[in-house]
C-alpha atoms as a PDB file:
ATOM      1  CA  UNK A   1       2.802 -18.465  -1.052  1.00  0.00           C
ATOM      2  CA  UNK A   2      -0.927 -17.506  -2.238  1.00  0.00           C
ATOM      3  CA  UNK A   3      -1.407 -16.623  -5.583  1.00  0.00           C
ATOM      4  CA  UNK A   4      -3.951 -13.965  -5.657  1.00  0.00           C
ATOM      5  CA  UNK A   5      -5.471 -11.962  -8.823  1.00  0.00           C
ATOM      6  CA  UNK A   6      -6.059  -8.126  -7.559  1.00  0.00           C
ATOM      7  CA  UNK A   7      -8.521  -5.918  -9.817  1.00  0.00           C
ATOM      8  CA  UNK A   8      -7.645  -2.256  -9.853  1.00  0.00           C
ATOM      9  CA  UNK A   9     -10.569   0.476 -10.698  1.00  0.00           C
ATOM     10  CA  UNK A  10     -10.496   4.252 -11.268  1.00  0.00           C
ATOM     11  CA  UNK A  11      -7.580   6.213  -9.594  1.00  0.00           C
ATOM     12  CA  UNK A  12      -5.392   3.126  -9.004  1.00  0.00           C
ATOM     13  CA  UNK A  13      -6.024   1.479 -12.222  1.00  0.00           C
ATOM     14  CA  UNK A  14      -4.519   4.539 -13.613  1.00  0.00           C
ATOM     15  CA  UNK A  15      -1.968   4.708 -11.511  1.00  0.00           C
ATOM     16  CA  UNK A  16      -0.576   1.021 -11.553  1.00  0.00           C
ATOM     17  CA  UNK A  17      -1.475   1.399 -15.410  1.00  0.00           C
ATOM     18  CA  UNK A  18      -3.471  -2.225 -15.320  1.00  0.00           C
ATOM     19  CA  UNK A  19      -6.668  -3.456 -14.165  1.00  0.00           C
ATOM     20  CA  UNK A  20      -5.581  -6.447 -12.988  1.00  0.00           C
ATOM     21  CA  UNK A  21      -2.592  -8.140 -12.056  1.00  0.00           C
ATOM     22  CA  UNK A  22      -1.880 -12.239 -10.881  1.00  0.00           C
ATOM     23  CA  UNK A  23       0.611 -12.150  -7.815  1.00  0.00           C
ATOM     24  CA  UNK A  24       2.295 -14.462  -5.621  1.00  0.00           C
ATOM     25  CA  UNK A  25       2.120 -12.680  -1.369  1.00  0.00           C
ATOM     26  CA  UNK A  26       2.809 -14.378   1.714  1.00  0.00           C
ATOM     27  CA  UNK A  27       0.508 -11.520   3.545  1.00  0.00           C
ATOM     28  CA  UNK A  28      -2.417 -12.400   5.293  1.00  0.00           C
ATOM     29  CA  UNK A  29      -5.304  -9.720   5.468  1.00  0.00           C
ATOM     30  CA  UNK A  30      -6.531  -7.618   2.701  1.00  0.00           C
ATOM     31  CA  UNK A  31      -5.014  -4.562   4.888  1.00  0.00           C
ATOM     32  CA  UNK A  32      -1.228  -5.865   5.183  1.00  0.00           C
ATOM     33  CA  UNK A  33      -1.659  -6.014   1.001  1.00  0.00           C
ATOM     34  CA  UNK A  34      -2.730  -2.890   0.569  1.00  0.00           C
ATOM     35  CA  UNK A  35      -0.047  -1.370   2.242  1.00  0.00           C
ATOM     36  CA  UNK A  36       2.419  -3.088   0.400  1.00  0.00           C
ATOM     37  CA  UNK A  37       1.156  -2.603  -3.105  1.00  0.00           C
ATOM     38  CA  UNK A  38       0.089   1.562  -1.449  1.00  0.00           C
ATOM     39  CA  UNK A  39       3.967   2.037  -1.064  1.00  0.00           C
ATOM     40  CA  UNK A  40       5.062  -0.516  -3.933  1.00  0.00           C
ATOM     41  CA  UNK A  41       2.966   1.438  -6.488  1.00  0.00           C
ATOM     42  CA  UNK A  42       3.018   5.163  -4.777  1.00  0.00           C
ATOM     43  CA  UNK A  43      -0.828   4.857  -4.307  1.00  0.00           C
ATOM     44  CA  UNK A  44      -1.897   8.110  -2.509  1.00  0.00           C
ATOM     45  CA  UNK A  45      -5.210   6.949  -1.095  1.00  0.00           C
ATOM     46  CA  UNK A  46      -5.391   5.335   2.913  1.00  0.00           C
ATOM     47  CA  UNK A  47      -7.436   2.331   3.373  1.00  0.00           C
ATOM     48  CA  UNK A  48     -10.199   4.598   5.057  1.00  0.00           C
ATOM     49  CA  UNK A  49     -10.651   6.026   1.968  1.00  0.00           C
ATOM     50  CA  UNK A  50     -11.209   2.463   0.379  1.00  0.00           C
ATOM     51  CA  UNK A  51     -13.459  -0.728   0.130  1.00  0.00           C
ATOM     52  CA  UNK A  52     -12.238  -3.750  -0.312  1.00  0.00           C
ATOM     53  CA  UNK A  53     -14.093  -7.168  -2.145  1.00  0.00           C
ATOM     54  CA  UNK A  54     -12.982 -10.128  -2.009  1.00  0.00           C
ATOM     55  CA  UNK A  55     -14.566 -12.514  -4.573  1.00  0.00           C
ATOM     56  CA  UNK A  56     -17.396  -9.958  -4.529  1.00  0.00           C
ATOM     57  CA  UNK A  57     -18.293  -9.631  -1.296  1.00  0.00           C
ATOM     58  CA  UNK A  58     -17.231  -6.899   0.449  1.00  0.00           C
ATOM     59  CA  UNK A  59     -15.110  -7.486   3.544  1.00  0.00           C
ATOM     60  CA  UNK A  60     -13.787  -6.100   6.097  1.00  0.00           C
ATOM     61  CA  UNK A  61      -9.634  -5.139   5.640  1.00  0.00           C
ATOM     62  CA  UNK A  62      -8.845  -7.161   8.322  1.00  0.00           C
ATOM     63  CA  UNK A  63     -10.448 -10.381   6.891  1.00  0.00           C
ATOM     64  CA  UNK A  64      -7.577 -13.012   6.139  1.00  0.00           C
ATOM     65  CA  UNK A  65      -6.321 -13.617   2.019  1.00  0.00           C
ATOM     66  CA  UNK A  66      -6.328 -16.840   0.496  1.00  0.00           C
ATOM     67  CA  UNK A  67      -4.741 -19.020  -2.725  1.00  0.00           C
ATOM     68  CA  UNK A  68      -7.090 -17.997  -5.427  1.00  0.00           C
ATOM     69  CA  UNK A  69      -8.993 -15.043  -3.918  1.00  0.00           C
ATOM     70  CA  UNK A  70      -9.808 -12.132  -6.342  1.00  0.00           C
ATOM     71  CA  UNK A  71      -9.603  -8.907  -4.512  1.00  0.00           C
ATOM     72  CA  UNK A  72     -10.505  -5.792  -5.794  1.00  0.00           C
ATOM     73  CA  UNK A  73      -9.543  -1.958  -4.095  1.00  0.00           C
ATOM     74  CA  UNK A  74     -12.714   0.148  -4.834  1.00  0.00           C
ATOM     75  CA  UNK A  75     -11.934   3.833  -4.248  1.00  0.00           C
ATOM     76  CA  UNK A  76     -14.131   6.393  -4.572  1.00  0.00           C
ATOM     77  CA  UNK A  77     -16.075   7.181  -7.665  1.00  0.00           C
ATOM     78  CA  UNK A  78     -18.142  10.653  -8.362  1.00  0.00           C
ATOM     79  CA  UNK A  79     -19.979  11.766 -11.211  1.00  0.00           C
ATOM     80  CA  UNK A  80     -22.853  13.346 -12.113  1.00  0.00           C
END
């Protein structure tokens, strides 16, 4: 098991009502967690829609999750 801290911003913080959680996966890519929190948490947005960091850098979702990563799910912010 990896023990992972994920950061939620904008839409999804609102919508898993934190901004960051601590949790235990045995998933591999930043992708496979996605969809798993997407239909855990009834997140509406597709990973296309999406960036994903991992411990700031941005990545690619196919790049592999380890034990103490921080991984945040950046959707898309407007404003003006």
């Amino acid at each position: 098991m990896k023990k992972i801290t994920i950061q939620y911003y904008a839409i999804l913080r609102e919508k898993r009502g934190v901004s960051e959680e601590c949790i235990e996966t045995e998933l591999d890519t930043a992708c496979a967690l996605y969809e798993e929190l997407k239909q855990k948490h009834n997140f509406l947005l597709s990973i296309e829609s999406l960036k994903v960091s991992i411990n700031e850098e941005f990545v690619d979702w196919k790049t592999v999750i380890h034990s103490g990563d921080i991984i945040v799910f950046i959707p898309p912010v407007a404003g003006g």
